[in-house]
N, C-alpha and C. Protein backbone atom coordinates (compact mmCIF):
# COMPACT_ATOMS: atom_id res chain seq x y z
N UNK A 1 25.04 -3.96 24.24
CA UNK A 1 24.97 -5.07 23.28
C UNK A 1 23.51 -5.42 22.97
N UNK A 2 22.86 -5.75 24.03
CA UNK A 2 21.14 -6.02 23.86
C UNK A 2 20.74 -4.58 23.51
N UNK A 3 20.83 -3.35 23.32
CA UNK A 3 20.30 -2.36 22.99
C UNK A 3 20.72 -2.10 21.20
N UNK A 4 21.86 -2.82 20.79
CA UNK A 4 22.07 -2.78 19.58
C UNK A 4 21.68 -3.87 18.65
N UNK A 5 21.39 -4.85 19.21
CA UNK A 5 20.26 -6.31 18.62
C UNK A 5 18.63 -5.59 18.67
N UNK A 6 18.42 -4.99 19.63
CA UNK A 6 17.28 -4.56 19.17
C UNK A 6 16.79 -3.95 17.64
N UNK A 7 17.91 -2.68 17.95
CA UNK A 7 18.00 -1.76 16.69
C UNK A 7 18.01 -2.74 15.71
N UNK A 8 18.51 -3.28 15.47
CA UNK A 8 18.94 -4.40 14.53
C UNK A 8 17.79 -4.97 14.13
N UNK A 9 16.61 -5.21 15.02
CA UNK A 9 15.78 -6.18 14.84
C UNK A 9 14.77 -5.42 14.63
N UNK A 10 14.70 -4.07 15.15
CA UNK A 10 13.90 -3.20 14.61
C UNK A 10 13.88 -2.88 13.30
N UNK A 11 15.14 -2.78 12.76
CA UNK A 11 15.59 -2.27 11.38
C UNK A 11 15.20 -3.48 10.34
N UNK A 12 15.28 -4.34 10.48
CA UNK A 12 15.19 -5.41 9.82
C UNK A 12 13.64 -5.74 9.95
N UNK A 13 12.80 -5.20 10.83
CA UNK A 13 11.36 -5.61 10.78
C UNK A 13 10.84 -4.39 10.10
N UNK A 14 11.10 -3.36 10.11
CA UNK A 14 10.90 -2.47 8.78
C UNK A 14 11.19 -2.74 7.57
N UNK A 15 11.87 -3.08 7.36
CA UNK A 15 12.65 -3.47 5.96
C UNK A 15 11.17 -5.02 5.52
N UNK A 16 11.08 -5.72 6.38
CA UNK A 16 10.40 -6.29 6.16
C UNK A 16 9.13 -5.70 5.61
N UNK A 17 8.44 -4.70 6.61
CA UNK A 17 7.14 -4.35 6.62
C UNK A 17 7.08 -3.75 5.40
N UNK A 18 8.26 -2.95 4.86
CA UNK A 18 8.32 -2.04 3.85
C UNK A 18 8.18 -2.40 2.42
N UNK A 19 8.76 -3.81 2.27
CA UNK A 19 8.66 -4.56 1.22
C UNK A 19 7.43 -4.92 1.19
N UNK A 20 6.28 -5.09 2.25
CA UNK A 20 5.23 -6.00 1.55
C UNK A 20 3.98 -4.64 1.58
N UNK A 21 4.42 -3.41 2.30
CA UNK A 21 3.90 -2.49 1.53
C UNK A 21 3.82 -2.13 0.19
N UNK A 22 5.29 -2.17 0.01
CA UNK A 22 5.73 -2.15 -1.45
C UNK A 22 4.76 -3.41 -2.62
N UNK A 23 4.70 -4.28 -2.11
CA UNK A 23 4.15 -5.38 -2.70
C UNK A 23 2.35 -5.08 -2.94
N UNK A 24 1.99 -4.69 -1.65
CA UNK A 24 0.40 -4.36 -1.79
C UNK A 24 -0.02 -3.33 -2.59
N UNK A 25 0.81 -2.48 -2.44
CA UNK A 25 0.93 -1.18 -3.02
C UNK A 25 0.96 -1.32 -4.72
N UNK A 26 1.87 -1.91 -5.39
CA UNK A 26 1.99 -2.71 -6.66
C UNK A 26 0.50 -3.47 -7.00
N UNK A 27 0.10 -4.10 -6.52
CA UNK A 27 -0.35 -5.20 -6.45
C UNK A 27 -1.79 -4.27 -6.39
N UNK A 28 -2.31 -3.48 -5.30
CA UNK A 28 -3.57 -2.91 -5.87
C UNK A 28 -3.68 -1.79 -6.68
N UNK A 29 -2.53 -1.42 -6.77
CA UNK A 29 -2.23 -0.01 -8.51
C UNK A 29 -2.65 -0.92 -9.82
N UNK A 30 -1.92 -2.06 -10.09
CA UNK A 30 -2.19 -2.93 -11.13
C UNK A 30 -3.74 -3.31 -11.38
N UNK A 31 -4.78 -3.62 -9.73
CA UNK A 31 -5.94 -3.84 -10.04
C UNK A 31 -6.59 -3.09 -9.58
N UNK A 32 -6.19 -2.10 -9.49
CA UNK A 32 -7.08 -0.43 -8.93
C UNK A 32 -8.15 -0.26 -10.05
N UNK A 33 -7.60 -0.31 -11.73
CA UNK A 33 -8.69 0.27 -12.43
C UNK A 33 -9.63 -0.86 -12.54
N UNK A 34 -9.18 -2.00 -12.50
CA UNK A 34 -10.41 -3.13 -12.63
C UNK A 34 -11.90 -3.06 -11.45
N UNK A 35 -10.89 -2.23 -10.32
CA UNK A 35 -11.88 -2.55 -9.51
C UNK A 35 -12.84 -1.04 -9.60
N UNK A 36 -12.06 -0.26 -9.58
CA UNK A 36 -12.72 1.14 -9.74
C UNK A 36 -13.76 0.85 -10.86
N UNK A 37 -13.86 0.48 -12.21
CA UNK A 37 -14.22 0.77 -13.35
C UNK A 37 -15.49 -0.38 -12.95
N UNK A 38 -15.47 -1.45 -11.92
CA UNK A 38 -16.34 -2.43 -11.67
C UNK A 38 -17.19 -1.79 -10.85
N UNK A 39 -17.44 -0.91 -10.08
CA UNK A 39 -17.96 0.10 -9.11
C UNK A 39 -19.00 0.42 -10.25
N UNK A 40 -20.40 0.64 -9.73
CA UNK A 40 -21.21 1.10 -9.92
C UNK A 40 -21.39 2.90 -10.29
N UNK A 41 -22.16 3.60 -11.31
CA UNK A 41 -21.61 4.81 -11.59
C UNK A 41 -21.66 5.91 -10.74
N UNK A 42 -22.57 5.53 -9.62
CA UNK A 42 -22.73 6.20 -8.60
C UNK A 42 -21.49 6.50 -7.54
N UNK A 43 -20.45 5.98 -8.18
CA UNK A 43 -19.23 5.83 -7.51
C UNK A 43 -18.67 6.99 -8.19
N UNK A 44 -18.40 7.44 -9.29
CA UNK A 44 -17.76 8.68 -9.74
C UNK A 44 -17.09 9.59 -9.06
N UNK A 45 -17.94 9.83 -8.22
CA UNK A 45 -17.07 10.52 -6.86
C UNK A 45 -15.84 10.09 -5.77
N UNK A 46 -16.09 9.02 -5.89
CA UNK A 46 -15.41 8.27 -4.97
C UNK A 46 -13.81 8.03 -5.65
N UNK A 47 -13.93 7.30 -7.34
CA UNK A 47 -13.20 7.33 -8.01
C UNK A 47 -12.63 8.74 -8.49
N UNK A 48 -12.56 10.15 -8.56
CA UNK A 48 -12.32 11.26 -8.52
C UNK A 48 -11.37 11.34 -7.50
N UNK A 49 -12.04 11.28 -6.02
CA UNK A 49 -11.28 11.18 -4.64
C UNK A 49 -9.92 10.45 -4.94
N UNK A 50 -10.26 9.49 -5.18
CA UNK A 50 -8.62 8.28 -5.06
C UNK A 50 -8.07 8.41 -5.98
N UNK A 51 -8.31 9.34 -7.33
CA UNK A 51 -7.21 9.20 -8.37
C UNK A 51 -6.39 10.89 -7.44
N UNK A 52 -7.44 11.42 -6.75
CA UNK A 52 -6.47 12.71 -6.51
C UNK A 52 -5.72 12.64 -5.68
N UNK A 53 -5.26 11.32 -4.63
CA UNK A 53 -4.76 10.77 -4.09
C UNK A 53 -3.21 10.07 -4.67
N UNK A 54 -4.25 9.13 -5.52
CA UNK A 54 -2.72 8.37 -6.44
C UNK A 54 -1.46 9.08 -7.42
């Protein structure tokens, strides 16, 4: 019984974690280019790197 409340509580703290990944994740895609494009040009590289990523 206590080994299946765990699971339970495990499962449900993922679900949690997953959503506010989901949320950050949203949330710096939307201001990814503001911030990239605010970067200095010496950054070019850097911005290259993370779009081959995204």
């Amino acid at each position: 019984m206590a080994v299946s409340l765990v699971f339970v509580g495990i499962e449900a703290g993922l679900q949690v974690l997953d959503g506010i990944y989901r949320l950050l994740k949203s949330e710096i895609e939307r201001h990814l280019p503001l911030i990239l494009w605010g970067l200095p040009p010496f950054s070019r590289h850097c911005r290259r790197l993370l779009f081959q990523f995204v």
